[in-house]
Protein backbone atom coordinates (compact mmCIF):
# COMPACT_ATOMS: atom_id res chain seq x y z
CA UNK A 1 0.00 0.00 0.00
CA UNK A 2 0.89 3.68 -0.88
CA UNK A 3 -0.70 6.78 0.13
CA UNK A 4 -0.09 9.77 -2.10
CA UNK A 5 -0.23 12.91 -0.20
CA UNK A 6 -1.58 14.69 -2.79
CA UNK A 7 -4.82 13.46 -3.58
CA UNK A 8 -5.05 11.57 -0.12
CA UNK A 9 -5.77 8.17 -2.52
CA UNK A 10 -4.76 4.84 -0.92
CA UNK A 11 -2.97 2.36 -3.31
CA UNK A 12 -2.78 -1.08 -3.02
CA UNK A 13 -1.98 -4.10 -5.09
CA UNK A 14 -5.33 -5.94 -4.38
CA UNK A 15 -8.83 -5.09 -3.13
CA UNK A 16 -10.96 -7.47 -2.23
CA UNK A 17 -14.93 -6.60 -1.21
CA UNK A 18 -18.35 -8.79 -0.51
CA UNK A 19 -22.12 -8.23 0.54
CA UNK A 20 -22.84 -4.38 -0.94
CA UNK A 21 -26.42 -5.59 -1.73
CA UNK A 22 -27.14 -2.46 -3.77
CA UNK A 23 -30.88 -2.51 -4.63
CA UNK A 24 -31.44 -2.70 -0.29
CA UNK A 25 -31.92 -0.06 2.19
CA UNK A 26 -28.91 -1.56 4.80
CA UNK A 27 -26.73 -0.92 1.56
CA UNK A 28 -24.26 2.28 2.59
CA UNK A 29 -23.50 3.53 -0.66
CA UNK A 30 -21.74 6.43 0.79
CA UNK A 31 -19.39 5.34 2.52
CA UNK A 32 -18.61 2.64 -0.33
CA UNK A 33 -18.68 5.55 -2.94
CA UNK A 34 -16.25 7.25 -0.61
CA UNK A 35 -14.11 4.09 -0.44
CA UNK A 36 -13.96 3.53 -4.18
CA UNK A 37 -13.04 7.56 -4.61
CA UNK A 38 -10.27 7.16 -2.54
CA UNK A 39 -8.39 3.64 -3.43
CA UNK A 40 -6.82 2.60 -5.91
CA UNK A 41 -5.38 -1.22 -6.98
CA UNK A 42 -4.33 -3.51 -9.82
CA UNK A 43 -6.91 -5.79 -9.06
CA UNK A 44 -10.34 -5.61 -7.48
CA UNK A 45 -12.68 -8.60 -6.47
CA UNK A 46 -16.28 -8.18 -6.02
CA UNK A 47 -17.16 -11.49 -3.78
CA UNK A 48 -20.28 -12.15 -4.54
CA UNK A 49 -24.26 -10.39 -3.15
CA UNK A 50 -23.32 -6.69 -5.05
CA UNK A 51 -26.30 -6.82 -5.93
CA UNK A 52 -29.27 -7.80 -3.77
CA UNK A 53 -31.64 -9.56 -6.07
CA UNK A 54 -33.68 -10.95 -3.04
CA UNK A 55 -34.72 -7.63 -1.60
CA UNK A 56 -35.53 -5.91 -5.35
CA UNK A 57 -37.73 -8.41 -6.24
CA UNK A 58 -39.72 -8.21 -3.14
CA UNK A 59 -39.55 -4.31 -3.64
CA UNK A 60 -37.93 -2.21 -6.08
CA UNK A 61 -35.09 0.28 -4.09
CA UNK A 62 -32.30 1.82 -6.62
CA UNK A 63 -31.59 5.53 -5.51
CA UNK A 64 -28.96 7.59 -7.60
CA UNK A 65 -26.02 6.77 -5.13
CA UNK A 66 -26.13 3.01 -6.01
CA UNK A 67 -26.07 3.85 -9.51
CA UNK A 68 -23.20 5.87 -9.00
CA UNK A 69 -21.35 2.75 -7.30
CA UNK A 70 -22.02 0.87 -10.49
CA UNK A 71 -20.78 3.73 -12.62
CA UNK A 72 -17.41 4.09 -10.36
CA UNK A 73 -16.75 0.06 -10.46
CA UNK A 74 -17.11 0.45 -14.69
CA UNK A 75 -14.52 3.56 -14.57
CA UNK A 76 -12.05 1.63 -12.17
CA UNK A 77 -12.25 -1.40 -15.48
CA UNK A 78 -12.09 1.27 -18.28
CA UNK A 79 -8.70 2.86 -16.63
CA UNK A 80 -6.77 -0.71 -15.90
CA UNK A 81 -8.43 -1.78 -12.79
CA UNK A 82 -8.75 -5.82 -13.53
CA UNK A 83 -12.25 -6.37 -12.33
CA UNK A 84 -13.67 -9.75 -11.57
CA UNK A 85 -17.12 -10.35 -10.30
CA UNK A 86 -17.69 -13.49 -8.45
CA UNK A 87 -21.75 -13.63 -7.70
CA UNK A 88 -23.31 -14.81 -4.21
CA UNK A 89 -26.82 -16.40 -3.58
CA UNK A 90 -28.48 -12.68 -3.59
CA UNK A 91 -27.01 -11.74 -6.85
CA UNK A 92 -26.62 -16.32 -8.49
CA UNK A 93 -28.41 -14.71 -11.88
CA UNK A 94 -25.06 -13.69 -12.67
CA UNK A 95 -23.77 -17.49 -12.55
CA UNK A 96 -26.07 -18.35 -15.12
CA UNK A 97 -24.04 -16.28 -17.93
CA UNK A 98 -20.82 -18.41 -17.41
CA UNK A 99 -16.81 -17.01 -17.96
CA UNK A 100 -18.68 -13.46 -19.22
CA UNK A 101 -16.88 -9.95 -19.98
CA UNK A 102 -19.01 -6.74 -19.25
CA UNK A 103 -17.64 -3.51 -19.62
CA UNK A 104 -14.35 -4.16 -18.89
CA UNK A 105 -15.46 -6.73 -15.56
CA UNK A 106 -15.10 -10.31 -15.66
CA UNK A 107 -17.85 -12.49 -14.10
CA UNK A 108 -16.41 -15.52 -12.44
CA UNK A 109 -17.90 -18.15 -10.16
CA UNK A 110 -14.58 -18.87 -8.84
CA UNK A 111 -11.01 -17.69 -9.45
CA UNK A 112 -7.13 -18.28 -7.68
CA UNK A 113 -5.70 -15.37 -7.11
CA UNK A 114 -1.84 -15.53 -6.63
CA UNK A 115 -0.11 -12.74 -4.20
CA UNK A 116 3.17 -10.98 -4.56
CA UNK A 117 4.50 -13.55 -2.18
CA UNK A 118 3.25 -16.81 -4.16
CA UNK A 119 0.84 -17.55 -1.91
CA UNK A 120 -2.44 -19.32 -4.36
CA UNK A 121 -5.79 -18.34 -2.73
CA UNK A 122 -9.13 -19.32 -4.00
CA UNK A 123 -11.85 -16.72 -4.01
CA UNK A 124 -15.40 -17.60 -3.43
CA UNK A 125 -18.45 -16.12 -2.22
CA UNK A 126 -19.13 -19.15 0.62
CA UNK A 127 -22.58 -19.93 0.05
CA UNK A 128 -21.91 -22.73 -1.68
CA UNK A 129 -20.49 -24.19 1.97
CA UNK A 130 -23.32 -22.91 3.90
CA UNK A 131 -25.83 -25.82 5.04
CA UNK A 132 -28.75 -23.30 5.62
CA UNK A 133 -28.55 -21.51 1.88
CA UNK A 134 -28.24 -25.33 0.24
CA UNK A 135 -30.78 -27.43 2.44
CA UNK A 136 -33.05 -24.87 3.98
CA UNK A 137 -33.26 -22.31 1.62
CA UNK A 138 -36.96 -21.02 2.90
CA UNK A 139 -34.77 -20.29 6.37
CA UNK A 140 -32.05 -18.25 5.10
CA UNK A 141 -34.64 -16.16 3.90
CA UNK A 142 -36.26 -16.12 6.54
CA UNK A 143 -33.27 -15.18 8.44
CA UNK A 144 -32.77 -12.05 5.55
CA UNK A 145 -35.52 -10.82 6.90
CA UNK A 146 -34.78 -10.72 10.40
CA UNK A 147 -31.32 -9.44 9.41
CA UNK A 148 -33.16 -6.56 7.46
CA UNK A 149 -35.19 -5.91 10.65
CA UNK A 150 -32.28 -6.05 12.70
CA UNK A 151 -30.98 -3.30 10.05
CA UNK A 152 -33.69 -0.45 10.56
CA UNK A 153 -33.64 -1.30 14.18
CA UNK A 154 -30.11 -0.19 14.18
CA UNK A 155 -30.66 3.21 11.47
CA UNK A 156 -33.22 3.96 14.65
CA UNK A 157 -31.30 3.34 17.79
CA UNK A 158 -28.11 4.64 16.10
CA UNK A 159 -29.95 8.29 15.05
CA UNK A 160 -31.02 8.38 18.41
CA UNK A 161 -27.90 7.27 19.86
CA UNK A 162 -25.76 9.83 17.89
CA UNK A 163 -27.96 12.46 19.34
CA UNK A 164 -26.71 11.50 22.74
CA UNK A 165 -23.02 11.18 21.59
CA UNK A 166 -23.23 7.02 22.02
CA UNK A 167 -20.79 5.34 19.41
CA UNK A 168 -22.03 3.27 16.33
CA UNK A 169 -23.66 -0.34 18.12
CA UNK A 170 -25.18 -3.12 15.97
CA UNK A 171 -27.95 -5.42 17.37
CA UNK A 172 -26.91 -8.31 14.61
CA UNK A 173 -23.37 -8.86 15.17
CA UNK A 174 -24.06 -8.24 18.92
CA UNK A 175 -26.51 -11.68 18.44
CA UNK A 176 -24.00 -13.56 16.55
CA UNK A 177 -21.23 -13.30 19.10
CA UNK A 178 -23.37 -13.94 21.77
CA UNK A 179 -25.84 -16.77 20.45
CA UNK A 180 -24.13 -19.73 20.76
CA UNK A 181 -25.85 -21.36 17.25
CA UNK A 182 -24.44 -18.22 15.62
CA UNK A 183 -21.19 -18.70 16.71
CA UNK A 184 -21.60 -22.38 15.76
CA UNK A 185 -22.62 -21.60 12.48
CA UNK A 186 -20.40 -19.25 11.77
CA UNK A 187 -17.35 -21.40 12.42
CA UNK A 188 -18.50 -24.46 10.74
CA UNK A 189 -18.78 -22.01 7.70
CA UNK A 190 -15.22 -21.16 8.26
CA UNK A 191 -13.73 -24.74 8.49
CA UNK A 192 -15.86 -26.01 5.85
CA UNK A 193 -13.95 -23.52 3.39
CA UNK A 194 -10.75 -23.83 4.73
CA UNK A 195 -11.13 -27.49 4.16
CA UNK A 196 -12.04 -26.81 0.67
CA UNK A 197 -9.49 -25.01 -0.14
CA UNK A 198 -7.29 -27.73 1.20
CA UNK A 199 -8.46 -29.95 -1.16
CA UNK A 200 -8.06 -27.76 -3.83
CA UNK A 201 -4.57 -27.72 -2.87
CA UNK A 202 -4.10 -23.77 -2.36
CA UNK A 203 -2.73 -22.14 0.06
CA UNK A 204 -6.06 -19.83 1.39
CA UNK A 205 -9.04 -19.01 0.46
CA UNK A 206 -10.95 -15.14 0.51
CA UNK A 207 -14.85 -14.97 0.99
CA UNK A 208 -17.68 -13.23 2.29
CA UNK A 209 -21.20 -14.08 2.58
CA UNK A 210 -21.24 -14.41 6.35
CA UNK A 211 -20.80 -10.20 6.81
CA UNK A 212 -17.96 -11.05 9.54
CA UNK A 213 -14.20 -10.20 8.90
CA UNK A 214 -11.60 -12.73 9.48
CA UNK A 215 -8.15 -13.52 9.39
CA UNK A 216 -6.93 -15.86 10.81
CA UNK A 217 -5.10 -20.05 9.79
CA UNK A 218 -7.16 -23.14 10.61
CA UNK A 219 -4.96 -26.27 10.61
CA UNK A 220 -2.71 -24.67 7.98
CA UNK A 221 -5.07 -23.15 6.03
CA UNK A 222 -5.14 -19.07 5.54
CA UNK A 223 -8.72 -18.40 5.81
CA UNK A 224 -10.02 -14.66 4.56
CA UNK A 225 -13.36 -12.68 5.11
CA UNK A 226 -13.97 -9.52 3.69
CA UNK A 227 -16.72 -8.86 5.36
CA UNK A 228 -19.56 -6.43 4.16
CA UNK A 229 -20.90 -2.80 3.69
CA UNK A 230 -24.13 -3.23 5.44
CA UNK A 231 -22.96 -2.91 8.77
CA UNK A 232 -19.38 -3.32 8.80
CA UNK A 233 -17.88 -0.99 5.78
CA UNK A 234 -14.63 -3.46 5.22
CA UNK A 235 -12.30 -5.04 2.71
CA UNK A 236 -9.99 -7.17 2.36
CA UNK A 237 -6.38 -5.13 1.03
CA UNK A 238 -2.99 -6.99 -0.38
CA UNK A 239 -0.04 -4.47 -0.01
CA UNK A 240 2.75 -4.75 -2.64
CA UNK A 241 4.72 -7.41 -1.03
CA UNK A 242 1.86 -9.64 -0.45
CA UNK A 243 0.76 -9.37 2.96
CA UNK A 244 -2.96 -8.95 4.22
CA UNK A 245 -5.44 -6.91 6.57
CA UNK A 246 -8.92 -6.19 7.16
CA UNK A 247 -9.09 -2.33 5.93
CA UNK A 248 -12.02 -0.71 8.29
CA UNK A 249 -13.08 2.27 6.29
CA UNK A 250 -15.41 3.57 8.89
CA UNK A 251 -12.54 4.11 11.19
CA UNK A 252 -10.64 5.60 8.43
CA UNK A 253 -12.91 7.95 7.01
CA UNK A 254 -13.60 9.16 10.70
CA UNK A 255 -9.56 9.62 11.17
CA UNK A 256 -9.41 11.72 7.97
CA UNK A 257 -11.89 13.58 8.87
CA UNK A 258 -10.86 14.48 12.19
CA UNK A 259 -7.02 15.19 10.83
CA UNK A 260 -8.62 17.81 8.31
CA UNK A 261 -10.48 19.29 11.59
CA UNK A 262 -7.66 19.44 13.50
CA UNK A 263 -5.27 20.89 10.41
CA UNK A 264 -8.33 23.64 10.00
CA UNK A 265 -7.66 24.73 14.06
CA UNK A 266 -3.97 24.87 13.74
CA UNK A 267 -4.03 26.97 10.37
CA UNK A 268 -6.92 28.99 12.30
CA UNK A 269 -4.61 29.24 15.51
CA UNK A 270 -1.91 30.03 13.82
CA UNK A 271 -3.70 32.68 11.52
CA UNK A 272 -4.67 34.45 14.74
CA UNK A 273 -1.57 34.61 16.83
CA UNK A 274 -0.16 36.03 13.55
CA UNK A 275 -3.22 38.80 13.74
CA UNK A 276 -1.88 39.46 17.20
């Protein structure tokens, strides 16, 4: 990763992000517009659910700002950005049209992406290895509904909370570390694609589907969440000699915001001492 001090951009030699769902109201296209304004990388990998086709075809939801997401992924492939689209379950229309180029993005179901260290990592969305989405489908959805609820629950208590100066708290993830089913279920997904990857004889494998980041090796394997921008506004980042973090853009939005505040007192400070 590079920053460039002139246009404040963040450069990195791969981006990885899941779970947008444009086309539903959790969807933060604003703080995703702001992420995609202000990185840059040779390769970007949209993991699967960019587009939630669940929640537009109960009811249609496509304000300007998602458009504008779409419009700013197309630019990134017209000026060299190598752009591969892997769909998820909310967005599987797009496995129906195979190894397909559009607009300068590459739809995928699956790919290996090699890092600058060598290390081979297959990149799925995961809902292939979820039980629930393959032998209860009628629950996972279901369960997107209570995870929608859960969503404008949190839009409520959070506008009331910022009111009273209370940090940013989320009823959802707050269930799954705390429910012990969740927690089951959520490493049983994890396993189940390390194994897979195992098999396939990589190194790793990089995900989403789940909305949790992760790092961390199980029994050898490098397993990889990206996580979502519902609730949790991360990616996944490879810097130029191949080694990996969870990017929380939230956190670095709010830094660079407060650094321009604080730069604005100084220069007024120093403005009116010079008055003096």
């Amino acid at each position: 990763m590079t920053n460039d001090d002139q246009d404040g951009t963040l450069r990195f030699r791969t981006i990885w992000i899941s779970d947008l769902h444009l086309g539903s109201a959790g969807c933060q296209a604003a703080l995703l517009l702001d992420f995609l304004r202000h990185t840059e990388s040779t390769h970007l990998y949209l993991v699967g659910d960019i587009v939630d086709g669940w929640q537009l075809r109960r009811r249609w939801f496509w304000p300007q700002a998602h458009n504008d997401v779409v419009q700013k992924l197309l630019r990134k492939a017209r000026k060299g950005t190598a752009v591969v689209y892997i769909p998820g379950n909310h967005d599987a229309f797009g496995r129906h049209f195979g190894n397909l180029t559009f607009g300068g993005i590459e739809l995928r179901d699956e790919v290996v992406h090699t890092t600058a260290d060598g290390r081979r990592l297959l990149v799925v969305h995961g809902d292939l290895f979820d039980g629930v989405i393959q032998c209860a489908r009628w629950l996972a959805i279901v369960g997107d509904r209570l995870y929608m609820f859960a969503l404008h629950f949190n839009r409520w208590f959070n506008a009331a909370g910022a009111r009273l100066g209370l940090r940013y708290w989320s009823l959802s993830q707050f269930l799954k570390q705390k429910v012990k089913n969740a927690v089951n279920y959520i490493s049983d997904y994890e396993v189940a694609l390390a194994q897979e990857a195992r098999r396939r004889g990589v190194d790793g494998v990089v995900c989403g589907h789940i909305h949790k980041a992760e790092i961390r090796v199980i029994d050898g394997i490098l397993y990889c969440n990206d996580g979502d921008w519902v609730e949790s506004f991360t990616a996944l980042v490879e810097k130029e000699d191949g080694s990996l973090s969870i990017l929380h853009w939230k956190e670095v939005a709010e830094q660079a915001a407060a650094a321009v505040v604080n730069s604005a007192r100084k220069e007024s400070a120093i403005a009116y001492s010079a008055g003096d």
